[in-house]
C-alpha atoms as a PDB file:
ATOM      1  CA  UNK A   1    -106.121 111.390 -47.437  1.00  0.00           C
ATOM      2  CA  UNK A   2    -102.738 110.662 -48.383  1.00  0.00           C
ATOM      3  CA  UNK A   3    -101.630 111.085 -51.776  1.00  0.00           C
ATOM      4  CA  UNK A   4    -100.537 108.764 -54.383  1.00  0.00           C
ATOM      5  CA  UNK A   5     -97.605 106.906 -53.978  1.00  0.00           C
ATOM      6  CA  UNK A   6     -94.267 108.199 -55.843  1.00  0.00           C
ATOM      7  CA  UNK A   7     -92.366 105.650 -58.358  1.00  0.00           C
ATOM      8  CA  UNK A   8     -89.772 104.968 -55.828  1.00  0.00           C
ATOM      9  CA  UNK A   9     -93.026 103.768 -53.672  1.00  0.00           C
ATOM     10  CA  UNK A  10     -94.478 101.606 -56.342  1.00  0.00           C
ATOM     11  CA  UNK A  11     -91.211 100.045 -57.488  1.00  0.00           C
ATOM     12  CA  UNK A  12     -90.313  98.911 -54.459  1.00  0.00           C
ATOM     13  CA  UNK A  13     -94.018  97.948 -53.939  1.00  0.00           C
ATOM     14  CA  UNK A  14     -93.806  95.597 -57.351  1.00  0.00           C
ATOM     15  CA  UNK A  15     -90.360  94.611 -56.249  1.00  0.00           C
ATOM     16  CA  UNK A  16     -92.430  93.254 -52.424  1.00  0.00           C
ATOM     17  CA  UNK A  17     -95.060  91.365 -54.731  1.00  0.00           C
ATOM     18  CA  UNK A  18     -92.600  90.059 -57.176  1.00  0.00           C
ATOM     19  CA  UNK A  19     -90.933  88.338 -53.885  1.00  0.00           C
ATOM     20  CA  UNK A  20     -94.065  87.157 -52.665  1.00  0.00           C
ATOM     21  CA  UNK A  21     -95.196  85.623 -55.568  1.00  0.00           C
ATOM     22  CA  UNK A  22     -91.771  83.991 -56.130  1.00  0.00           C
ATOM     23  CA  UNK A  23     -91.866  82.624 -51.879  1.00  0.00           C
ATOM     24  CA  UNK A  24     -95.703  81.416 -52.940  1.00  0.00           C
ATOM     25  CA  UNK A  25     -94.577  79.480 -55.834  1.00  0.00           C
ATOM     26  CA  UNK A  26     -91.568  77.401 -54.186  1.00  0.00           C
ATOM     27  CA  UNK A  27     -93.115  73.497 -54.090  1.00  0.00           C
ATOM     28  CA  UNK A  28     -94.192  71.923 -51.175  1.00  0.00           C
ATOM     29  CA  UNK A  29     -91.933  69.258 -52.804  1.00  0.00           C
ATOM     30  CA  UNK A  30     -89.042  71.197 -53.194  1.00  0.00           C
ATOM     31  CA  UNK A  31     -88.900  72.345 -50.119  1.00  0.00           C
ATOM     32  CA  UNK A  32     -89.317  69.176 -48.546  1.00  0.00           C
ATOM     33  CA  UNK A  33     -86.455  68.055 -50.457  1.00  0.00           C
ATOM     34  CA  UNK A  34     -83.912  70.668 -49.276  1.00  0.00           C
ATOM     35  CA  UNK A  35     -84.992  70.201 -45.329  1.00  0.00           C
ATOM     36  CA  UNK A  36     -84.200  66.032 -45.728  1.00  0.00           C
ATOM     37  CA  UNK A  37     -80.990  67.525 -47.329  1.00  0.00           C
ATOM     38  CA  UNK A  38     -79.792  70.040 -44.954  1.00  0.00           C
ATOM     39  CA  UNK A  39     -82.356  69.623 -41.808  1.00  0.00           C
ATOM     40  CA  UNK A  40     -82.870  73.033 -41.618  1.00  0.00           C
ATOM     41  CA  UNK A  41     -86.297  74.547 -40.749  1.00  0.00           C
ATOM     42  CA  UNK A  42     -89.004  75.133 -43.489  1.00  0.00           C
ATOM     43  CA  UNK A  43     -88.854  78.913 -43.523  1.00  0.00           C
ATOM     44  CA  UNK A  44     -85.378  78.862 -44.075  1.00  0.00           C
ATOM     45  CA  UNK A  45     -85.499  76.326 -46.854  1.00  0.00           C
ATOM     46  CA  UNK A  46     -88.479  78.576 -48.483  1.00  0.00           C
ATOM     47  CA  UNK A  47     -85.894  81.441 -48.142  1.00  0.00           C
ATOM     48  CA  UNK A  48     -82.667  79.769 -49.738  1.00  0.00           C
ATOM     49  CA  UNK A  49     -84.685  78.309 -52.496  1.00  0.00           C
ATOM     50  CA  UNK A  50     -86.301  81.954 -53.668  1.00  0.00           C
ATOM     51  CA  UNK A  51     -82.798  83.189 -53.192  1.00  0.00           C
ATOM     52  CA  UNK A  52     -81.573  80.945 -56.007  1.00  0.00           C
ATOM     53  CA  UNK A  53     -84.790  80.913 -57.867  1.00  0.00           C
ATOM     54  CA  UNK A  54     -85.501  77.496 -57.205  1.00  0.00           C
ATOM     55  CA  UNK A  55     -81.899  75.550 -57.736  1.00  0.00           C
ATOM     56  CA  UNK A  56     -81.822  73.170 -55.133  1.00  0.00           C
ATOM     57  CA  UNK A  57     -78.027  72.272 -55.355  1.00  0.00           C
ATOM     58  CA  UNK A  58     -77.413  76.128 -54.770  1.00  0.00           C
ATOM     59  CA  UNK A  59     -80.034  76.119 -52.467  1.00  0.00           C
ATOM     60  CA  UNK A  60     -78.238  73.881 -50.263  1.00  0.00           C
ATOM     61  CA  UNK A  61     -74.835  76.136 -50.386  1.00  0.00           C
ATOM     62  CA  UNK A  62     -76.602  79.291 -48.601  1.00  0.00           C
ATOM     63  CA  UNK A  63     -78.032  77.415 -45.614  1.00  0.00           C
ATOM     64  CA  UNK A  64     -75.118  75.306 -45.493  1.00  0.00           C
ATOM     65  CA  UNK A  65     -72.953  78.717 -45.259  1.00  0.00           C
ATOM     66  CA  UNK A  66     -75.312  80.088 -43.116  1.00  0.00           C
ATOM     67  CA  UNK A  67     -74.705  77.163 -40.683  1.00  0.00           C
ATOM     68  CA  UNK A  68     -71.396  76.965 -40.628  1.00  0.00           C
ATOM     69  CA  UNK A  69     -71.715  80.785 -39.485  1.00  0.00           C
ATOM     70  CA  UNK A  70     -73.775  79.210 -36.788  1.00  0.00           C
ATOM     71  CA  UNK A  71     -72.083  76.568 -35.871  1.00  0.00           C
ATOM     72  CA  UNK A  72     -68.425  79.034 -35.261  1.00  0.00           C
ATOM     73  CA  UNK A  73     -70.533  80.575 -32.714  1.00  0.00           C
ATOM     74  CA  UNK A  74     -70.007  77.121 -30.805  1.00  0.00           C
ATOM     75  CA  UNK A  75     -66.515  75.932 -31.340  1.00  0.00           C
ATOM     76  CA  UNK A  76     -65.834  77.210 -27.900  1.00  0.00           C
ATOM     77  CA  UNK A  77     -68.427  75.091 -25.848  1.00  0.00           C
ATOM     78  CA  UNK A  78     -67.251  71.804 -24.069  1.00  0.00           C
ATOM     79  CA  UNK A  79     -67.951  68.229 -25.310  1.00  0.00           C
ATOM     80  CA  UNK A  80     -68.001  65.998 -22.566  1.00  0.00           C
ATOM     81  CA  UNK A  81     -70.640  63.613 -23.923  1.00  0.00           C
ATOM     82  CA  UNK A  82     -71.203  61.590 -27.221  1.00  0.00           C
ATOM     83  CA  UNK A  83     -69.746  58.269 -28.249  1.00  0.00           C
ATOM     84  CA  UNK A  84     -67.273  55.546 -29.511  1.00  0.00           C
ATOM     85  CA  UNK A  85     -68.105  54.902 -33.506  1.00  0.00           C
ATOM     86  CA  UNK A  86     -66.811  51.270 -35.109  1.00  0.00           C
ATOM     87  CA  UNK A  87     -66.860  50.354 -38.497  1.00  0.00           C
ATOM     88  CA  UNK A  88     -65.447  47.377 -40.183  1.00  0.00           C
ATOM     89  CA  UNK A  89     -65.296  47.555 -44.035  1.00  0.00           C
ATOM     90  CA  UNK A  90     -66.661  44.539 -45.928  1.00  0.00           C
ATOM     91  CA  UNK A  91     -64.358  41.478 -46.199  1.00  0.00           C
ATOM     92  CA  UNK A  92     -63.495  42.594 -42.259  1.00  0.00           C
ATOM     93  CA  UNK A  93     -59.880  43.703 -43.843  1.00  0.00           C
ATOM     94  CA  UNK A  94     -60.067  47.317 -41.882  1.00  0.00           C
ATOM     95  CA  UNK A  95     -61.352  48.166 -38.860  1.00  0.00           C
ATOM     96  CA  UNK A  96     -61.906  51.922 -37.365  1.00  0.00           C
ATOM     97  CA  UNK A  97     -63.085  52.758 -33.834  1.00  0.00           C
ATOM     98  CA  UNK A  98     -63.469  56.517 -33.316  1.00  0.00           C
ATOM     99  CA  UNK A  99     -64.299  58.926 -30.704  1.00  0.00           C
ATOM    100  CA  UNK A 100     -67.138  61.871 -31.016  1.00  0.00           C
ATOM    101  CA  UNK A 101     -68.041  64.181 -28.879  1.00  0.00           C
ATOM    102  CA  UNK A 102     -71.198  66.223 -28.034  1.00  0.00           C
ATOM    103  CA  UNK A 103     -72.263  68.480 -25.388  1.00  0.00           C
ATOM    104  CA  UNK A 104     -75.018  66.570 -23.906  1.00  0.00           C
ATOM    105  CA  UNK A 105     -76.132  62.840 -23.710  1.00  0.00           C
ATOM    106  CA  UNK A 106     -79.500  64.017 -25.333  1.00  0.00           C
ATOM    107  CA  UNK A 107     -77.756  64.975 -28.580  1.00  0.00           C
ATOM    108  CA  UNK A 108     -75.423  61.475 -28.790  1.00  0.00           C
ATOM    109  CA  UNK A 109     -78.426  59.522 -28.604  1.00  0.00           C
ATOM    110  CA  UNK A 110     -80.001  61.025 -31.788  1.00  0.00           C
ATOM    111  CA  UNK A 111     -79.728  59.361 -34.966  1.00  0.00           C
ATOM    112  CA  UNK A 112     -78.411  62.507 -36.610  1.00  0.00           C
ATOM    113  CA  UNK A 113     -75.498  62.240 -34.632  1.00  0.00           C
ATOM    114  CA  UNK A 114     -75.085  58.203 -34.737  1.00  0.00           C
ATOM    115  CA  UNK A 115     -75.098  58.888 -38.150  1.00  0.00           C
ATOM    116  CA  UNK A 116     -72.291  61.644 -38.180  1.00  0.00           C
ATOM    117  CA  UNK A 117     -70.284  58.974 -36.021  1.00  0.00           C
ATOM    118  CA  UNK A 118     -70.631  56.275 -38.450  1.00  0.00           C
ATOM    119  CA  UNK A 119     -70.037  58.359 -41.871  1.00  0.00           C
ATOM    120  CA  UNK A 120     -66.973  59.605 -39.900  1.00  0.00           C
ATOM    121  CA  UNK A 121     -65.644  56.221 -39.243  1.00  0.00           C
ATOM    122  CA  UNK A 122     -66.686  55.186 -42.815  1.00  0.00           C
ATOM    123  CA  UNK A 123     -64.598  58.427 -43.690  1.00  0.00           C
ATOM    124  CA  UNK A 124     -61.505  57.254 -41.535  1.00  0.00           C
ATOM    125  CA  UNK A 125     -61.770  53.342 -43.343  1.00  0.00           C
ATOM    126  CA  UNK A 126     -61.771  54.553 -46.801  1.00  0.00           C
ATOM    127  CA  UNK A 127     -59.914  57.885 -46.907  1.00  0.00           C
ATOM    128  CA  UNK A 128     -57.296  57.023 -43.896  1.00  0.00           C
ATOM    129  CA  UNK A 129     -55.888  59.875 -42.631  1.00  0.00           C
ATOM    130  CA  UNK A 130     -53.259  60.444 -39.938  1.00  0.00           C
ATOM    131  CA  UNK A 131     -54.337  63.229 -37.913  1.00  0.00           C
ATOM    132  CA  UNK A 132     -58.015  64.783 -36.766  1.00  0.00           C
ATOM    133  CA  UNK A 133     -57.244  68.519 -37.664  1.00  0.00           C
ATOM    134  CA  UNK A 134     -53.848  70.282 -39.215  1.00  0.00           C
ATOM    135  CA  UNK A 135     -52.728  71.284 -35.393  1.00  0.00           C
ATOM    136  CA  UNK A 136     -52.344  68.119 -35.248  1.00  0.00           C
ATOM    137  CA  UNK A 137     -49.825  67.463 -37.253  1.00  0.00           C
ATOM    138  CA  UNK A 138     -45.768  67.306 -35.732  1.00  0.00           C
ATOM    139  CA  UNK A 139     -43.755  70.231 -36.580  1.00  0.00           C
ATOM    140  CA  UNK A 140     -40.831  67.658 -37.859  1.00  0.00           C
ATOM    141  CA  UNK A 141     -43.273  65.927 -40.519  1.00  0.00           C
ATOM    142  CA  UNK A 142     -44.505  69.530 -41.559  1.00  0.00           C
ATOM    143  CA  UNK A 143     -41.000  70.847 -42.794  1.00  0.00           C
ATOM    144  CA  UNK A 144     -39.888  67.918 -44.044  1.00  0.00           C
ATOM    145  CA  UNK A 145     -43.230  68.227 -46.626  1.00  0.00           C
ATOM    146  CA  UNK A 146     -42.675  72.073 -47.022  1.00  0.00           C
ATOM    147  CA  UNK A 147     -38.639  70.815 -47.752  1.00  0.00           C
ATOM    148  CA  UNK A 148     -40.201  68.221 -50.324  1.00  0.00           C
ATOM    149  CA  UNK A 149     -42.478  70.703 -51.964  1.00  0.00           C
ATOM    150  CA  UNK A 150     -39.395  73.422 -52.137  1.00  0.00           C
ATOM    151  CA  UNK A 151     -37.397  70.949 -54.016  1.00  0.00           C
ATOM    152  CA  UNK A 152     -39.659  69.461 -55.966  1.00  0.00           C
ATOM    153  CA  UNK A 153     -40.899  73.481 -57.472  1.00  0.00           C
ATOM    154  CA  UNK A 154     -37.218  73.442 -58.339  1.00  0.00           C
ATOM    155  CA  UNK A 155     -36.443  70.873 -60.075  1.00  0.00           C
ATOM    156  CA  UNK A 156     -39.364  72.004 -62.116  1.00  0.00           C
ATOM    157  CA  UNK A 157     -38.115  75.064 -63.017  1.00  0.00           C
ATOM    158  CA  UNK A 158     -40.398  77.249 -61.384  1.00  0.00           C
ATOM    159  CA  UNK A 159     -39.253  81.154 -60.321  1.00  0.00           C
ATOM    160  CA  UNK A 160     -38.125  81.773 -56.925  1.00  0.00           C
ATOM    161  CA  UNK A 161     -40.391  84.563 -56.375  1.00  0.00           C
ATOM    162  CA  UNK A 162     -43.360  82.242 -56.322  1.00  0.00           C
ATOM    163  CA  UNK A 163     -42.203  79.627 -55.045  1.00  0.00           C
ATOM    164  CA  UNK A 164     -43.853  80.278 -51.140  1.00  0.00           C
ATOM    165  CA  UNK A 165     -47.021  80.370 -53.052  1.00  0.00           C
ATOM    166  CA  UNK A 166     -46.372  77.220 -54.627  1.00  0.00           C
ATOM    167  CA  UNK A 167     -45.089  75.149 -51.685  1.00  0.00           C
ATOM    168  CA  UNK A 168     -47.922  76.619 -49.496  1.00  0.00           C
ATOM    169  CA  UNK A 169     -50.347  75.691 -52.071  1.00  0.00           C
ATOM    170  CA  UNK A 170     -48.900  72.254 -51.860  1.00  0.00           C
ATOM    171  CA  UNK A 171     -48.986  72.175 -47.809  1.00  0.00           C
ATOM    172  CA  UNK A 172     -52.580  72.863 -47.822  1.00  0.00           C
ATOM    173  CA  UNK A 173     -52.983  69.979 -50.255  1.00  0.00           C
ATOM    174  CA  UNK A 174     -51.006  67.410 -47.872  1.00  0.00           C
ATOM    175  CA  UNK A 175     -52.873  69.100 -45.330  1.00  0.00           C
ATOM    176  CA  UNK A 176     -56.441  67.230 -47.489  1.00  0.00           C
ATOM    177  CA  UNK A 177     -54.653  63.922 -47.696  1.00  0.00           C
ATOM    178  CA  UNK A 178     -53.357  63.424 -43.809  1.00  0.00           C
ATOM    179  CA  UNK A 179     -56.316  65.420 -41.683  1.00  0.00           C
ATOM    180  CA  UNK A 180     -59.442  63.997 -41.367  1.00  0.00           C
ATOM    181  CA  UNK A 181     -61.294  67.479 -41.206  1.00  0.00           C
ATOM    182  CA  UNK A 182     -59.937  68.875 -44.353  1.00  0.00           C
ATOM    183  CA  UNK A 183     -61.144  65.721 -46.110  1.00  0.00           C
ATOM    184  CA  UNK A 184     -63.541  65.340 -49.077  1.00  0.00           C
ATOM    185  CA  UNK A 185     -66.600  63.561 -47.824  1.00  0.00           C
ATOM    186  CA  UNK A 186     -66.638  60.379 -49.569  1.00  0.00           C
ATOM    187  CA  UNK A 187     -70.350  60.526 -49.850  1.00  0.00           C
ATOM    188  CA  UNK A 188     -70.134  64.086 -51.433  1.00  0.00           C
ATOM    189  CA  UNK A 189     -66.506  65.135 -52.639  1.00  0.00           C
ATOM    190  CA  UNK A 190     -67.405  68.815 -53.271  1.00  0.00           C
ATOM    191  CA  UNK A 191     -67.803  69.088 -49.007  1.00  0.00           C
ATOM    192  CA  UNK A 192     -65.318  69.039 -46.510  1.00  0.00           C
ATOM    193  CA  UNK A 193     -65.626  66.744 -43.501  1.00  0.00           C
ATOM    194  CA  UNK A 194     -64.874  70.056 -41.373  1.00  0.00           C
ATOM    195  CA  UNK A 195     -68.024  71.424 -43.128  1.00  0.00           C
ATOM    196  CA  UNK A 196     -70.359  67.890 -42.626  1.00  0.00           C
ATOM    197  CA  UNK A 197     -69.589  68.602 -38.780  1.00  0.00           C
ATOM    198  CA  UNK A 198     -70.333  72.171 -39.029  1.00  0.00           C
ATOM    199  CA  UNK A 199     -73.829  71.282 -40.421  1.00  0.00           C
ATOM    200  CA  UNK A 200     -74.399  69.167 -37.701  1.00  0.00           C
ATOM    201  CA  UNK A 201     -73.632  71.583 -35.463  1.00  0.00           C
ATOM    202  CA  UNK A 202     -76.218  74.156 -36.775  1.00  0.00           C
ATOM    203  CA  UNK A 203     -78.918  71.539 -37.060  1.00  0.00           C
ATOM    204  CA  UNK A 204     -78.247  70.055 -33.514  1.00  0.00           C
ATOM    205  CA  UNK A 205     -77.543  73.541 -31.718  1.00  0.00           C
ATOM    206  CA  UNK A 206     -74.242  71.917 -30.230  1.00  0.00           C
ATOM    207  CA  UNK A 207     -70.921  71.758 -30.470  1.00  0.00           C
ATOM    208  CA  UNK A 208     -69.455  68.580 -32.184  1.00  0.00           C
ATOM    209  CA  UNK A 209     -65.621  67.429 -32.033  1.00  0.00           C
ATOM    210  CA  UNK A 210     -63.673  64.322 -33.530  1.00  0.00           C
ATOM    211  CA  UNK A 211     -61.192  63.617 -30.272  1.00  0.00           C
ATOM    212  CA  UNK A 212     -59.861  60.641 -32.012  1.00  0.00           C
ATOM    213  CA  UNK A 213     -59.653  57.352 -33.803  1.00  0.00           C
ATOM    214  CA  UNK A 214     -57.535  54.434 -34.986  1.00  0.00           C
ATOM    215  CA  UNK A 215     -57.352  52.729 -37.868  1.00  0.00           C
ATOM    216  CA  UNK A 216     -56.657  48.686 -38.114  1.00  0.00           C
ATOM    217  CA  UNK A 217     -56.109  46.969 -41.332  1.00  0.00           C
ATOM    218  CA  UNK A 218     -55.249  43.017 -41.546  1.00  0.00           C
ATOM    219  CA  UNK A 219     -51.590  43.037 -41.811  1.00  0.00           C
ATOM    220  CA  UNK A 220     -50.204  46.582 -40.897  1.00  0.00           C
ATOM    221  CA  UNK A 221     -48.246  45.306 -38.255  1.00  0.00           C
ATOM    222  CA  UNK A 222     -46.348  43.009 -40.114  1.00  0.00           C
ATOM    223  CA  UNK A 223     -45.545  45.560 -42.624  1.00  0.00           C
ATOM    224  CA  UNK A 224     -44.217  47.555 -39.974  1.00  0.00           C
ATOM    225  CA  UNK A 225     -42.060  45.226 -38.390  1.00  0.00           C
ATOM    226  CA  UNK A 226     -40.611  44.324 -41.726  1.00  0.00           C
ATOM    227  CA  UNK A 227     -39.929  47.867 -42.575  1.00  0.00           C
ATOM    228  CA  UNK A 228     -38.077  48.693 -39.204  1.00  0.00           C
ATOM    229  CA  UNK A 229     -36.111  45.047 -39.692  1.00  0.00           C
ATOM    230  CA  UNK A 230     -35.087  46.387 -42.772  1.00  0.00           C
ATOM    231  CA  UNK A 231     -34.273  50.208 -41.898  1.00  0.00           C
ATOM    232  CA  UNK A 232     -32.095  48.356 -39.286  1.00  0.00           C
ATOM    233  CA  UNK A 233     -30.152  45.903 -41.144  1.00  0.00           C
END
């Protein structure tokens, strides 16, 4: 017969029930709350949830970490398939057409990704940004910012030995307003748009890239022409 078990045994016993109990008591409700949230399986939401003792905003920060440690696994694969997004705002004053890509035709026809398309175009209408990602952006219109941001840390007096810190902090903010993937989601502020796609990604099992997209509003052109008549006079 074996003998009795030594405290080390029973603690970590108690500690084995304690967790049980705790994955028992989790709410259908709750649970089914986090999956329409993040679409991710019901163990996993059962898991998250007793990891942060029930808080579902938290909840929704470890599988949404966990997929974007998913979905880097992926950011090599091909997208050859997916689909043209277009939104026009109300009072048909702007206009965005935008270009999504998948890996397979399966995936563009679901409504989690028509969705992603059209909050991404929604994204482009309200937030309008210049460029998909930061590679994006020209090397000319980078230094001239980085120039901007030197001189403006001057004229403010700050010390030269932090000023790289300061204009770089300052880059990664112009970085927010101009590229569509560093972004605030305008239906939830405290996530990135690269991070929206990334969920996607985890919940899809494919690879998901923005290739492109234009922006039209009613009387941009003009503008334009009147600004180049008037650089040119």
């Amino acid at each position: 017969m074996p003998g009795p078990y030594s405290a080390a045994e029973a603690y970590v016993g108690v500690r084995h029930c304690l967790a049980q109990k705790d994955f028992m008591e989790i709410s259908a409700q709750l649970v089914k709350q986090l999956r329409e949230r993040t679409g991710a399986g019901m163990m996993e939401c059962k898991k998250a949830l007793v990891e942060t003792k029930g808080d579902l905003g938290e909840a929704e920060v470890v599988l949404r970490k966990q997929g974007i440690a998913s979905a880097a696994k992926k950011s090599t694969r091909t997208t050859k398939q997916g689909m043209i997004g277009a939104y026009i705002h109300q009072g048909s004053q702007i206009g965005v057409l935008i270009e999504v890509n998948c890996e397979s035709d399966f995936v563009a026809r679901t409504g989690d990704f028509q969705e992603l398309v059209h909050d991404l175009a929604m994204q482009v209408a309200a937030a309008d940004p210049q460029f998909v990602r930061r590679e994006d952006v020209p090397p000319a219109a980078l230094e001239k910012e980085r120039e901007i941001a030197r001189a403006r840390a001057l004229a403010e007096g700050k010390p030269e030995k932090i000023l790289d810190k300061i204009v770089e902090g300052r880059l990664a903010k112009y970085y927010e307003e101009v590229c569509l993937l560093e972004q605030p989601f305008i239906k939830e502020n405290t996530t990135s748009i690269a991070d929206v796609i990334k969920s996607k990604i985890a919940k899809l099992g494919e690879n998901i890239s923005v290739t492109r997209f234009v922006r039209f509003k009613v009387g941009d052109m003009a503008r334009a022409e009147e600004a180049a008549a008037s650089e040119s006079a």
